[in-house]
N, C-alpha and C. Protein backbone atom coordinates (compact mmCIF):
# COMPACT_ATOMS: atom_id res chain seq x y z
N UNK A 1 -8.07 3.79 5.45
CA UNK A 1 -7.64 4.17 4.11
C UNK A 1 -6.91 2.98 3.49
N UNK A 2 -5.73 2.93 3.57
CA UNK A 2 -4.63 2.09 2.38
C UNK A 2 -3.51 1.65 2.99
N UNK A 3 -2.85 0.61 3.13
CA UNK A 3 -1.59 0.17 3.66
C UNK A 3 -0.55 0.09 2.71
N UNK A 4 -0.04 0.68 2.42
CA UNK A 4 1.46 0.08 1.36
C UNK A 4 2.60 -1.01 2.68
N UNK A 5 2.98 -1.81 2.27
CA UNK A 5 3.95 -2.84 2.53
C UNK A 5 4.69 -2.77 1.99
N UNK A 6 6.19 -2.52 2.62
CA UNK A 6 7.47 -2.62 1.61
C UNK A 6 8.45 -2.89 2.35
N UNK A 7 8.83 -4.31 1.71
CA UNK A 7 9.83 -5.00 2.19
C UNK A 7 11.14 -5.28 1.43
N UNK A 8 12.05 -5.84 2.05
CA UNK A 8 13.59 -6.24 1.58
C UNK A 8 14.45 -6.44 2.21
N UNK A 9 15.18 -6.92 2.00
CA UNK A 9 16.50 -6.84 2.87
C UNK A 9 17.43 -5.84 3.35
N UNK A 10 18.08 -6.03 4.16
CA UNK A 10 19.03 -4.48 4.74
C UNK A 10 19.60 -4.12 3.36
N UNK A 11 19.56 -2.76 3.63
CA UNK A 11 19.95 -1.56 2.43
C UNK A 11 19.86 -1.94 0.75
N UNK A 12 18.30 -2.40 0.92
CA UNK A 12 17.63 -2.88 -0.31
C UNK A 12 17.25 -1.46 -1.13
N UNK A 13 16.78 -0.26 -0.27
CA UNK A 13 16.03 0.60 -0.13
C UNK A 13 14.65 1.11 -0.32
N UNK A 14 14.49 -0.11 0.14
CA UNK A 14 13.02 0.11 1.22
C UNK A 14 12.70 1.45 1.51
N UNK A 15 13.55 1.83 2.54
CA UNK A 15 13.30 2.94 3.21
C UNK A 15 13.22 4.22 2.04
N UNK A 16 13.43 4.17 1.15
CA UNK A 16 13.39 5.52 0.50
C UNK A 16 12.52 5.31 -0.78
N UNK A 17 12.15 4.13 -0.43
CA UNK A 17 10.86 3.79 -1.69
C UNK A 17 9.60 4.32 -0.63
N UNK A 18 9.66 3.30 0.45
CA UNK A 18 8.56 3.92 1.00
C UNK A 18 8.62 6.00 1.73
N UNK A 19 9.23 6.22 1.59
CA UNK A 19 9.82 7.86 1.64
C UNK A 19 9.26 8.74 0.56
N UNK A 20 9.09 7.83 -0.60
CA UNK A 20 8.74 8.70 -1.67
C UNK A 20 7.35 8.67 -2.08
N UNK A 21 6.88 7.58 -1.62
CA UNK A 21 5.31 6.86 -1.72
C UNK A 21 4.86 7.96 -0.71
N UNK A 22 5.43 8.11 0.66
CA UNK A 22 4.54 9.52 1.41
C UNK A 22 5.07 10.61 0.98
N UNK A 23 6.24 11.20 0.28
CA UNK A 23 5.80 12.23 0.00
C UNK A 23 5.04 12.55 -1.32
N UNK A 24 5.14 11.89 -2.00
CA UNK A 24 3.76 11.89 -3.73
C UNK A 24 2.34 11.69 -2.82
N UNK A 25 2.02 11.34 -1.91
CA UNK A 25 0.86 11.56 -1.29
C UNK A 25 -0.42 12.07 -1.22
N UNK A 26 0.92 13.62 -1.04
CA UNK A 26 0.41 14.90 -0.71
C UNK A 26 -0.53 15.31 0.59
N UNK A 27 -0.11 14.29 1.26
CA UNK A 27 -0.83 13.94 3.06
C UNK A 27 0.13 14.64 3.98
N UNK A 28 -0.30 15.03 5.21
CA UNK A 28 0.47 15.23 6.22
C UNK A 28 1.39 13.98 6.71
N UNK A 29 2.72 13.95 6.74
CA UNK A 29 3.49 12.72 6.70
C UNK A 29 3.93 12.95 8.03
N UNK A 30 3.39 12.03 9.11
CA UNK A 30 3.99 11.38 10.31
C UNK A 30 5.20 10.40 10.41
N UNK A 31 5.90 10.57 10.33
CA UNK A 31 7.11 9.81 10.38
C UNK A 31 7.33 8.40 12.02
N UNK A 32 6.63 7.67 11.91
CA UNK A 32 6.73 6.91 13.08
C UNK A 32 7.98 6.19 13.17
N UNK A 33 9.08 6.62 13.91
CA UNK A 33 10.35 5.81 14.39
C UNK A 33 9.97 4.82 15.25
N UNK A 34 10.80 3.63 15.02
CA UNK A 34 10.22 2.29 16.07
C UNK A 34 11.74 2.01 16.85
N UNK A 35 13.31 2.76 16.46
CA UNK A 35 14.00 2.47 17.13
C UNK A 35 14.01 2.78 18.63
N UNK A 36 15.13 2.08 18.99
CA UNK A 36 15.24 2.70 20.72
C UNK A 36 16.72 3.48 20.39
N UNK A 37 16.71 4.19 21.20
CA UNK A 37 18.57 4.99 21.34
C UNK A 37 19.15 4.08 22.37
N UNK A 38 19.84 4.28 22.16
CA UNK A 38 21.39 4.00 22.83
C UNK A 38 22.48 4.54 22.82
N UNK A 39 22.59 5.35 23.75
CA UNK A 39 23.84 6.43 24.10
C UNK A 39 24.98 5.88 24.22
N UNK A 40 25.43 4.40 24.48
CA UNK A 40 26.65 3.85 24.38
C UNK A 40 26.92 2.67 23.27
N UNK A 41 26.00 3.05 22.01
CA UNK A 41 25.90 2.44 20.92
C UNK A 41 26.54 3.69 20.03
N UNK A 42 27.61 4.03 19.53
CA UNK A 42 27.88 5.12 18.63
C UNK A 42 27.30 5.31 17.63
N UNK A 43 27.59 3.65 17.03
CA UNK A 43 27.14 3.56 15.98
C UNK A 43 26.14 3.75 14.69
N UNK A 44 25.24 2.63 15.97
CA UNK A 44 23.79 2.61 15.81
C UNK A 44 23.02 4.24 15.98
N UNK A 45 23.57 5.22 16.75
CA UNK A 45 22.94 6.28 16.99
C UNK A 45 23.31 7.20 16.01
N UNK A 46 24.86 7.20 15.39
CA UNK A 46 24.65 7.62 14.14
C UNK A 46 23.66 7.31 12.96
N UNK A 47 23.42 6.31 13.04
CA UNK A 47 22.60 5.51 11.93
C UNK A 47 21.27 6.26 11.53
N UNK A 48 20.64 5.90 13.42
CA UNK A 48 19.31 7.11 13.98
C UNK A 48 19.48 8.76 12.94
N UNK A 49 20.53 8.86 13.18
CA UNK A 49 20.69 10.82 13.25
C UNK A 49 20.82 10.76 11.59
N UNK A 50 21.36 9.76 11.02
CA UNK A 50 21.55 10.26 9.52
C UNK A 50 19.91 9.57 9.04
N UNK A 51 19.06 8.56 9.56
CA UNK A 51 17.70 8.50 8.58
C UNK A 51 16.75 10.07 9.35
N UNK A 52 16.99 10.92 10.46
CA UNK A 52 17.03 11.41 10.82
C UNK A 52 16.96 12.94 9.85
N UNK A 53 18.25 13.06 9.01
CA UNK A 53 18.72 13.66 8.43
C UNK A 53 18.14 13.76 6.90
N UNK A 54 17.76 12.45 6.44
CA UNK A 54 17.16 12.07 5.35
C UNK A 54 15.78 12.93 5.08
N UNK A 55 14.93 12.95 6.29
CA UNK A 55 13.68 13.10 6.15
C UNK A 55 13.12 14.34 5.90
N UNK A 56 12.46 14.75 5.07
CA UNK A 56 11.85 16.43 5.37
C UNK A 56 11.79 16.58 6.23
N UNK A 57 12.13 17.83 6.38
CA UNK A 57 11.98 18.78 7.78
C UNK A 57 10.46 19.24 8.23
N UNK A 58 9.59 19.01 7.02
CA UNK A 58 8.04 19.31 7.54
C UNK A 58 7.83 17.81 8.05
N UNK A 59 8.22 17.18 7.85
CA UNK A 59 7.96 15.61 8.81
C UNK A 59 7.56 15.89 10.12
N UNK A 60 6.47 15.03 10.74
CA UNK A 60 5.99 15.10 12.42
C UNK A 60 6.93 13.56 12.04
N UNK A 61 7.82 14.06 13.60
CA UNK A 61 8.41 12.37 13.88
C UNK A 61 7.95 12.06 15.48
N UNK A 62 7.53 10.78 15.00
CA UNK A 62 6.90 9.95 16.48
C UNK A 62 7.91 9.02 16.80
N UNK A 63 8.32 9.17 18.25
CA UNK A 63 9.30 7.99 18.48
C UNK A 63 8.81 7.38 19.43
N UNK A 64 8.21 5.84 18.45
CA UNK A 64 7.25 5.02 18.92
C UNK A 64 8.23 3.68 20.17
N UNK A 65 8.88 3.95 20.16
CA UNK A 65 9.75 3.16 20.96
C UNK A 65 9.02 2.87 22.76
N UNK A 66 9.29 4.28 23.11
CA UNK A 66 8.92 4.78 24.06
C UNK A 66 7.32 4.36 24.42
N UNK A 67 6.64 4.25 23.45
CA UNK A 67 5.26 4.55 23.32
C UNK A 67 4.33 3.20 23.62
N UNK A 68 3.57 2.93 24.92
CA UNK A 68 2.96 1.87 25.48
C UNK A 68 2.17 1.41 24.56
N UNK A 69 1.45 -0.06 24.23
CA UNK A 69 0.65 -0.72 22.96
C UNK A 69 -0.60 -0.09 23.43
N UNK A 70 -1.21 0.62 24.32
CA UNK A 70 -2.56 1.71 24.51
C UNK A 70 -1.99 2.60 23.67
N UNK A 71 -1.09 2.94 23.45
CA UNK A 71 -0.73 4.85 23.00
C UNK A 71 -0.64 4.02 21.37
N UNK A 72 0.18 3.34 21.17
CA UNK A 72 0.55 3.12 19.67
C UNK A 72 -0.40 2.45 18.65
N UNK A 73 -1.25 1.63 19.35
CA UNK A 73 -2.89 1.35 19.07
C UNK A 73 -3.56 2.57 18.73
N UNK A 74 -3.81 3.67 19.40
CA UNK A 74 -4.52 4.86 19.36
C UNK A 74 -3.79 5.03 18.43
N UNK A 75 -2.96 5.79 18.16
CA UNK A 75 -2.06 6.39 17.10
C UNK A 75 -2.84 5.98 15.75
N UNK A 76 -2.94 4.74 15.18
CA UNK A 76 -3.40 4.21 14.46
C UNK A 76 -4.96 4.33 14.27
N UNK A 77 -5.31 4.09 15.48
CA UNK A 77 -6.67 4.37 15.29
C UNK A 77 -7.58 5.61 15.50
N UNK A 78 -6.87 6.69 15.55
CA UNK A 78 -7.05 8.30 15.62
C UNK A 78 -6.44 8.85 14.86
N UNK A 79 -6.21 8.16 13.97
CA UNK A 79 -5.33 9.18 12.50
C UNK A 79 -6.52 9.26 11.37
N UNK A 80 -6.59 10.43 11.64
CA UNK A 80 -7.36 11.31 10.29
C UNK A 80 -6.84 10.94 8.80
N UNK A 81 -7.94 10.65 7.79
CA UNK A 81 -7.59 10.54 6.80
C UNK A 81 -6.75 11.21 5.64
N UNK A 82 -6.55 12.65 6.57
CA UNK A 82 -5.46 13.51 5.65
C UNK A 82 -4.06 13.39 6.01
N UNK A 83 -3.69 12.14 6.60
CA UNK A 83 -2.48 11.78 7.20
C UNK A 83 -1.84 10.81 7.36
N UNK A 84 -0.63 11.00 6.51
CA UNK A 84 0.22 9.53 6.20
C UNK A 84 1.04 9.43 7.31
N UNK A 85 0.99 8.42 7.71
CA UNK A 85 1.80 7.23 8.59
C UNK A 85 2.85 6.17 8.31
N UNK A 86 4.05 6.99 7.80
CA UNK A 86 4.86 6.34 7.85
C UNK A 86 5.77 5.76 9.16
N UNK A 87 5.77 3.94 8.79
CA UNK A 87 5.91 3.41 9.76
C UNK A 87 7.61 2.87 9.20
N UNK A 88 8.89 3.57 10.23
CA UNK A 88 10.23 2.30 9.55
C UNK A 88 10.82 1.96 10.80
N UNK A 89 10.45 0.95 11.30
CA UNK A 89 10.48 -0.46 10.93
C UNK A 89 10.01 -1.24 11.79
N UNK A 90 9.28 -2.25 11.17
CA UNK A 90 8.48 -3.35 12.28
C UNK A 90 9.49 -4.17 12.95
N UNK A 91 10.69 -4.28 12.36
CA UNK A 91 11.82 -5.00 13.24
C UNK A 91 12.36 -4.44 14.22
N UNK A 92 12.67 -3.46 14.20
CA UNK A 92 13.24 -2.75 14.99
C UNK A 92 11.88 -2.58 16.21
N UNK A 93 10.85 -1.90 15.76
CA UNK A 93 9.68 -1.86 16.83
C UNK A 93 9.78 -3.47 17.79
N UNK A 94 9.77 -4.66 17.36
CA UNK A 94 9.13 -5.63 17.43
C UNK A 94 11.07 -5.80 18.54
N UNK A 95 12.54 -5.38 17.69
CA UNK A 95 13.47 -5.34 18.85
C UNK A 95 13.04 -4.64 20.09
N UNK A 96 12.81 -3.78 19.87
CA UNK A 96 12.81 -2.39 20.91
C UNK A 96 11.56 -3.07 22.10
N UNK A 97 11.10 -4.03 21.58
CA UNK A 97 9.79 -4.59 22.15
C UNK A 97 10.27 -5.74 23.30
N UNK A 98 10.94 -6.31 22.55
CA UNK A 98 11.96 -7.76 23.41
C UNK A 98 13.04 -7.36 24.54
N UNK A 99 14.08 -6.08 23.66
CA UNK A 99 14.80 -5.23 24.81
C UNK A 99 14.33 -4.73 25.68
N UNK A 100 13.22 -4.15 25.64
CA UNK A 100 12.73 -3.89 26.71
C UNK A 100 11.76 -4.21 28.08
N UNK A 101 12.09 -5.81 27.61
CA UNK A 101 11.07 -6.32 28.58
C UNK A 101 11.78 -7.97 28.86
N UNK A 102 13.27 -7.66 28.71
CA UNK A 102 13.69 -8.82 28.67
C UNK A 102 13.85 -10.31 29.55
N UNK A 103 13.36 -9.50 31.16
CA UNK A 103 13.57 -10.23 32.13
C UNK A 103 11.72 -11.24 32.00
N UNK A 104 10.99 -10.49 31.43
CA UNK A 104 9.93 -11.07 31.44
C UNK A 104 9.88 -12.66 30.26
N UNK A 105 11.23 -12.48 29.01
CA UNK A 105 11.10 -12.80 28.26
C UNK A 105 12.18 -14.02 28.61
N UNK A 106 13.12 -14.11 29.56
CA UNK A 106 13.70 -14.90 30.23
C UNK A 106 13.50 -15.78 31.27
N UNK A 107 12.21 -15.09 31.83
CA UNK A 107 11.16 -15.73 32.99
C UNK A 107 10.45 -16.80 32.39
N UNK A 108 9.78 -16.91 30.95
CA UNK A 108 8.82 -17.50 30.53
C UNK A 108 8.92 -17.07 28.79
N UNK A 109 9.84 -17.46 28.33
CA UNK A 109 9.62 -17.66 26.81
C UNK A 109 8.49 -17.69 26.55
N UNK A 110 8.07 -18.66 26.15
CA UNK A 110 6.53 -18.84 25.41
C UNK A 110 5.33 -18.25 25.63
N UNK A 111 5.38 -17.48 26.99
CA UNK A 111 4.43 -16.77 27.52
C UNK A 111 4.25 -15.53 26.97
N UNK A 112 5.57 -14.80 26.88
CA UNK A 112 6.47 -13.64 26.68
C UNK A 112 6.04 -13.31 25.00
N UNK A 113 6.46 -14.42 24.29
CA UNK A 113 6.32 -14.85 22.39
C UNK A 113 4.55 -14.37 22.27
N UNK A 114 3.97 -15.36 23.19
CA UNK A 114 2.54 -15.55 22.71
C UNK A 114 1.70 -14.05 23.28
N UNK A 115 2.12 -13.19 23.88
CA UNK A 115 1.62 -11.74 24.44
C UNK A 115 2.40 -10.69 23.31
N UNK A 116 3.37 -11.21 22.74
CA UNK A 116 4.01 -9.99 21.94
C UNK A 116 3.41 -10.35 20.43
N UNK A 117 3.22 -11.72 20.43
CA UNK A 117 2.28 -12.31 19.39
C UNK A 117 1.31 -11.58 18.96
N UNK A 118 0.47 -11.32 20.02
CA UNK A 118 -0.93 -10.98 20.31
C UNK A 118 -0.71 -9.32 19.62
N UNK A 119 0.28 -8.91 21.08
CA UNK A 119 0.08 -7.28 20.51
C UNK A 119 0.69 -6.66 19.17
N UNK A 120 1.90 -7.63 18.35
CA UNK A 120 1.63 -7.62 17.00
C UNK A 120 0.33 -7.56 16.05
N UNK A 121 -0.45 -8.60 16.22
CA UNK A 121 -1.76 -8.97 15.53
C UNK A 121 -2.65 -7.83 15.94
N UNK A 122 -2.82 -7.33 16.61
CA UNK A 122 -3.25 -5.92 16.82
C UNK A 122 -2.75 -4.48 16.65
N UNK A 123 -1.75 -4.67 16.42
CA UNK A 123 -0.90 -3.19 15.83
C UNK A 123 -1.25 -3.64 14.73
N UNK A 124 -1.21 -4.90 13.88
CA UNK A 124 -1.31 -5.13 12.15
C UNK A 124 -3.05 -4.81 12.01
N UNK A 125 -3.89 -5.13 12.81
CA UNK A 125 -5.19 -4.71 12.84
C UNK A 125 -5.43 -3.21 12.93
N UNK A 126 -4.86 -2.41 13.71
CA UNK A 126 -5.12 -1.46 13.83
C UNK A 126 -4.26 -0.37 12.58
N UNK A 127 -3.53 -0.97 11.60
CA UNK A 127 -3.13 -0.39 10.78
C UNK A 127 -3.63 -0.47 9.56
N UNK A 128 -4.32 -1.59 9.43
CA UNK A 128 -5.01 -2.12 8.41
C UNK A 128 -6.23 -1.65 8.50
N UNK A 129 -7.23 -1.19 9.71
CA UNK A 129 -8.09 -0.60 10.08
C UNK A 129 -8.20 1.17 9.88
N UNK A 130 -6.91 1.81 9.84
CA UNK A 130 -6.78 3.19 9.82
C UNK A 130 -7.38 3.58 8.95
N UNK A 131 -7.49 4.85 9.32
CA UNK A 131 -8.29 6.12 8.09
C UNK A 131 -7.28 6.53 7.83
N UNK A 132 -6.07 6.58 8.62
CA UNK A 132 -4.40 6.98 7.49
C UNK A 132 -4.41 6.24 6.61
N UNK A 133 -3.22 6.87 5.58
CA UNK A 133 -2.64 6.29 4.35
C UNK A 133 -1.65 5.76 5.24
N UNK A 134 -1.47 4.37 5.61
CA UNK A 134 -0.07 3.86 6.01
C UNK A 134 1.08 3.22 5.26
N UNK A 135 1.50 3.69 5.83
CA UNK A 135 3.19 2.69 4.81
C UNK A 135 3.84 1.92 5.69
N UNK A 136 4.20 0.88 5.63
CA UNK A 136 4.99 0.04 6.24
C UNK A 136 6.60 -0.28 5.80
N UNK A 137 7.30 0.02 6.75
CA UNK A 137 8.79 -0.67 6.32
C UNK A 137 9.28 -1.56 7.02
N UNK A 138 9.51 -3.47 6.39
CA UNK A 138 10.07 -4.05 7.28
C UNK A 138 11.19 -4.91 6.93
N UNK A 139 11.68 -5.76 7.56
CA UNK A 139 12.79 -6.44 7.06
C UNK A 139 12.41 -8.06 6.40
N UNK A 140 13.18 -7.97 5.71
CA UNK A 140 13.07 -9.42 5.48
C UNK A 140 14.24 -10.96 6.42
N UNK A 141 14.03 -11.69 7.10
CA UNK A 141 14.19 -12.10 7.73
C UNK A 141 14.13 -13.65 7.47
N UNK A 142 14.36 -14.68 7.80
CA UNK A 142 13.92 -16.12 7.79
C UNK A 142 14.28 -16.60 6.73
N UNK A 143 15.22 -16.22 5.84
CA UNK A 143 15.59 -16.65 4.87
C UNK A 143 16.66 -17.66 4.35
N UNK A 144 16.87 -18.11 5.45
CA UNK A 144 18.22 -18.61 5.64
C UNK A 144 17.80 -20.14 6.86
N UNK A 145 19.07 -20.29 7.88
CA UNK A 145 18.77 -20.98 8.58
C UNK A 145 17.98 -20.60 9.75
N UNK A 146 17.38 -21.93 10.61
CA UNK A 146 16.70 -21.32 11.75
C UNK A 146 17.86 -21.03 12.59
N UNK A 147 17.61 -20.02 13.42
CA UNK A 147 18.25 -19.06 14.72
C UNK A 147 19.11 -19.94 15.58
N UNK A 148 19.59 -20.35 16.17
CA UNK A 148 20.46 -21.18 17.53
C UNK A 148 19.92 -20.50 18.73
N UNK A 149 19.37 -19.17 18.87
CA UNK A 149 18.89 -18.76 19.51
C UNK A 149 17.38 -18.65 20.12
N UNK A 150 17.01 -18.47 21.29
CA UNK A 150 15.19 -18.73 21.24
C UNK A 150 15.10 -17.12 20.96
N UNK A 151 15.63 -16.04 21.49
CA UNK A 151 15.46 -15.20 21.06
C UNK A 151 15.15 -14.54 19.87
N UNK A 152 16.01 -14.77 18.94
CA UNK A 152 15.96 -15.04 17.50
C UNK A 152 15.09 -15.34 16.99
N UNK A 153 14.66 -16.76 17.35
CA UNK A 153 13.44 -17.47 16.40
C UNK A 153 11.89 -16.85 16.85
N UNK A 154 12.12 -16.34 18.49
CA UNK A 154 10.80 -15.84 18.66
C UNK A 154 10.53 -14.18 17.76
N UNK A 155 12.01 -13.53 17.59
CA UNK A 155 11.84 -12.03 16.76
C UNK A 155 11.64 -12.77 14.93
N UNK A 156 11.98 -13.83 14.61
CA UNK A 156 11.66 -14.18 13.49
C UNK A 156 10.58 -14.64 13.15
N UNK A 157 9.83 -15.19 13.82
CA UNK A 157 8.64 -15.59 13.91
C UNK A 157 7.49 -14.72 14.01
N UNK A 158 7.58 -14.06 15.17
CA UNK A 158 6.44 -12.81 15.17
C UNK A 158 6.81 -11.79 13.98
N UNK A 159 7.80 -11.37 13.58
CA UNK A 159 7.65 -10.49 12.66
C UNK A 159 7.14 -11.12 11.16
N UNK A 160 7.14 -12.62 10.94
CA UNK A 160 6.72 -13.23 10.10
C UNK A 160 5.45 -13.01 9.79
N UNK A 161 4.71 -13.82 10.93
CA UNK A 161 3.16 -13.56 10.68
C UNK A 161 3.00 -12.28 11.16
N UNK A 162 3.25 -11.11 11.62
CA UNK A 162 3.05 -9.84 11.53
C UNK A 162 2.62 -9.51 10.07
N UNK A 163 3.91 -9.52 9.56
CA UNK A 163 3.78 -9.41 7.78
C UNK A 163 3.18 -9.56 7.24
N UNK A 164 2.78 -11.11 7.14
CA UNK A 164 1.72 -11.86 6.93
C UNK A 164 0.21 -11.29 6.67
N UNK A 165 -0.05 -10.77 7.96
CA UNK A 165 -1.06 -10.40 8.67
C UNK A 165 -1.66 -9.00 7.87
N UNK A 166 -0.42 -8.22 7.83
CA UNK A 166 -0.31 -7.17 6.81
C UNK A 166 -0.39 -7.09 5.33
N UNK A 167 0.19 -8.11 5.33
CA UNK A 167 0.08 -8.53 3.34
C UNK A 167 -1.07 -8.44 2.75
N UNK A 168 -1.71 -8.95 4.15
CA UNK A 168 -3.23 -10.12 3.37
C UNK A 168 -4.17 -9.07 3.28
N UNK A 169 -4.19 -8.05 3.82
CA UNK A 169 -4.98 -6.75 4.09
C UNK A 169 -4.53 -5.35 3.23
N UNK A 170 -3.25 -5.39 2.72
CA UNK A 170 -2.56 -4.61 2.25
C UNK A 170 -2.69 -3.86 0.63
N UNK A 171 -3.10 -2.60 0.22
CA UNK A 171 -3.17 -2.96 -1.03
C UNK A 171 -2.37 -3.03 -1.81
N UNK A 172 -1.09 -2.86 -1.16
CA UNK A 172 -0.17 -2.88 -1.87
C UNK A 172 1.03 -3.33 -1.24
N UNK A 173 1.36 -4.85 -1.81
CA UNK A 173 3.15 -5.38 -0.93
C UNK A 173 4.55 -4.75 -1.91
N UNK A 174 5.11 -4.45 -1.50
CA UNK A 174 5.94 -4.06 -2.92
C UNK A 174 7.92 -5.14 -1.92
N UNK A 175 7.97 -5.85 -2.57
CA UNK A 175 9.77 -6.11 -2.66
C UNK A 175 10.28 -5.47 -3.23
N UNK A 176 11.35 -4.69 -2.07
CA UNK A 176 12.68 -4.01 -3.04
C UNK A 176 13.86 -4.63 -2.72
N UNK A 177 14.47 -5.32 -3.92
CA UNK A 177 15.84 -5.48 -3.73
C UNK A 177 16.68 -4.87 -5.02
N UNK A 178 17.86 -4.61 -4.45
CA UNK A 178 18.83 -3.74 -4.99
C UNK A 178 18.26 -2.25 -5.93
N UNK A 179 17.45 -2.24 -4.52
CA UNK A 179 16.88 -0.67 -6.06
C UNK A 179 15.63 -0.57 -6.35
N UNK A 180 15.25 -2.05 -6.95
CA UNK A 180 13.81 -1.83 -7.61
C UNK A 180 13.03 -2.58 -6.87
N UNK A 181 11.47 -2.30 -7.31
CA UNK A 181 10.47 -3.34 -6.11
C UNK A 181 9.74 -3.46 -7.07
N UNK A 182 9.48 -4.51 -6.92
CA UNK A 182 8.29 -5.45 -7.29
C UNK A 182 6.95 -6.07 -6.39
N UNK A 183 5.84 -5.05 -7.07
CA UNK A 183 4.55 -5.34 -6.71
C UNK A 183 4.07 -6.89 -6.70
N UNK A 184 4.50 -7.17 -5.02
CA UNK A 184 3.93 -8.97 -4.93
C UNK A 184 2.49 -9.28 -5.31
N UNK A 185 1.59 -8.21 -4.69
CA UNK A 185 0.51 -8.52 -4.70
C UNK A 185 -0.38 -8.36 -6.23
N UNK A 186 0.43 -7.36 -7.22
CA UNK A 186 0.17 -7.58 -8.41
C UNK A 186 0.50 -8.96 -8.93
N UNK A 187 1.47 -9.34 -8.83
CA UNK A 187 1.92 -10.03 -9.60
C UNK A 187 2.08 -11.75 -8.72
N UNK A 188 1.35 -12.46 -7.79
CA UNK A 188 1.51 -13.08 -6.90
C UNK A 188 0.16 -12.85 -6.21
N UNK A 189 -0.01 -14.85 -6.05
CA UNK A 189 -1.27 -14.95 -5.16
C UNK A 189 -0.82 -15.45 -3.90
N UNK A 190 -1.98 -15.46 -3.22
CA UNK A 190 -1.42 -15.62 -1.61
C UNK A 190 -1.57 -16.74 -1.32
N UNK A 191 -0.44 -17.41 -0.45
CA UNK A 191 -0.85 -18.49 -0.01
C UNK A 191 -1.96 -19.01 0.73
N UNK A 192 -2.16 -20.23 0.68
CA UNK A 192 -3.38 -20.72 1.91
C UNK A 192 -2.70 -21.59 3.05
N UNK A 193 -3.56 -21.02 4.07
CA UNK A 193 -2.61 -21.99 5.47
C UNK A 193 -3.53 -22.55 5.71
């Protein structure tokens, strides 16, 4: 079907632009969570419980965290066309991805980058491929200086060309900052690499 892209910076509101794009729909709205919990994070788990709180209650929520790149591939590619797929957030998915596999990612950096690389470019394929209406919510990132960290630059990097990857396929990119968004892909051509 259709990808919407919608990006911005933290508490741009993204999240409730793309919220409103699935419910005007009029699709069955899957709610795909990409965080992980953390029971000795207070904070952060409040955070969880109030977007949590936000969402219709007819919402199906998937908490893709948990969910192996066989299962979350399928997901995408077994969604019926009467069913929106809302996705928040590729950062957080793409954290929850690094946390959890960190000793592998300390063993062999570049090995670690270039396999999470990969299974990015295939979650962006397989979303771009769906018979869902998908929505995407992600962060904006790289805007600033590079990282001091390898960690860092490898979560800045893959979620880059993730995006990327998504844009170019997307029919719709929308930037929201402070409120309003602006249709990139209306208004903006794409680069060439």
């Amino acid at each position: 079907m259709a990808v919407t892209l919608v990006t911005g910076p933290v508490r741009s509101g993204k999240s409730a632009r793309a919220m409103s794009i699935a419910r005007s729909s009029g699709l069955h709205v899957s709610y795909v969570a990409t965080a992980m919990h953390d029971a000795g994070d207070r904070e952060w788990e409040s955070r969880l419980e109030r977007h949590a709180r936000e969402r219709p209650s007819a919402w199906e929520t998937i908490e893709s965290a948990g969910l192996t790149q066989d299962a979350l591939l399928e997901l995408f590619r077994e969604a019926e066309s009467e069913r929106c797929l809302l996705v928040d957030s590729l950062g957080t998915w793409i954290g929850a991805r690094m946390a959890g596999d960190l000793a592998s990612f300390e063993r062999d950096a570049a090995a670690f980058a270039e396999r999470l690389d990969r299974d990015a470019a295939d979650i962006a394929a397989a979303m771009l491929e769906s018979r869902a209406r998908v929505i995407v919510v992600v962060e904006e990132v790289g805007w600033d200086v590079v990282p001091t960290s390898s960690s860092a630059r490898v979560f800045r990097d893959i979620l880059g060309r993730m995006k990327q990857r998504l844009a170019a396929g997307a029919e719709q990119v929308l930037l929201v900052v402070c409120g309003f968004a602006i249709d990139l892909r209306a208004l903006g051509s794409a680069s060439q690499a």
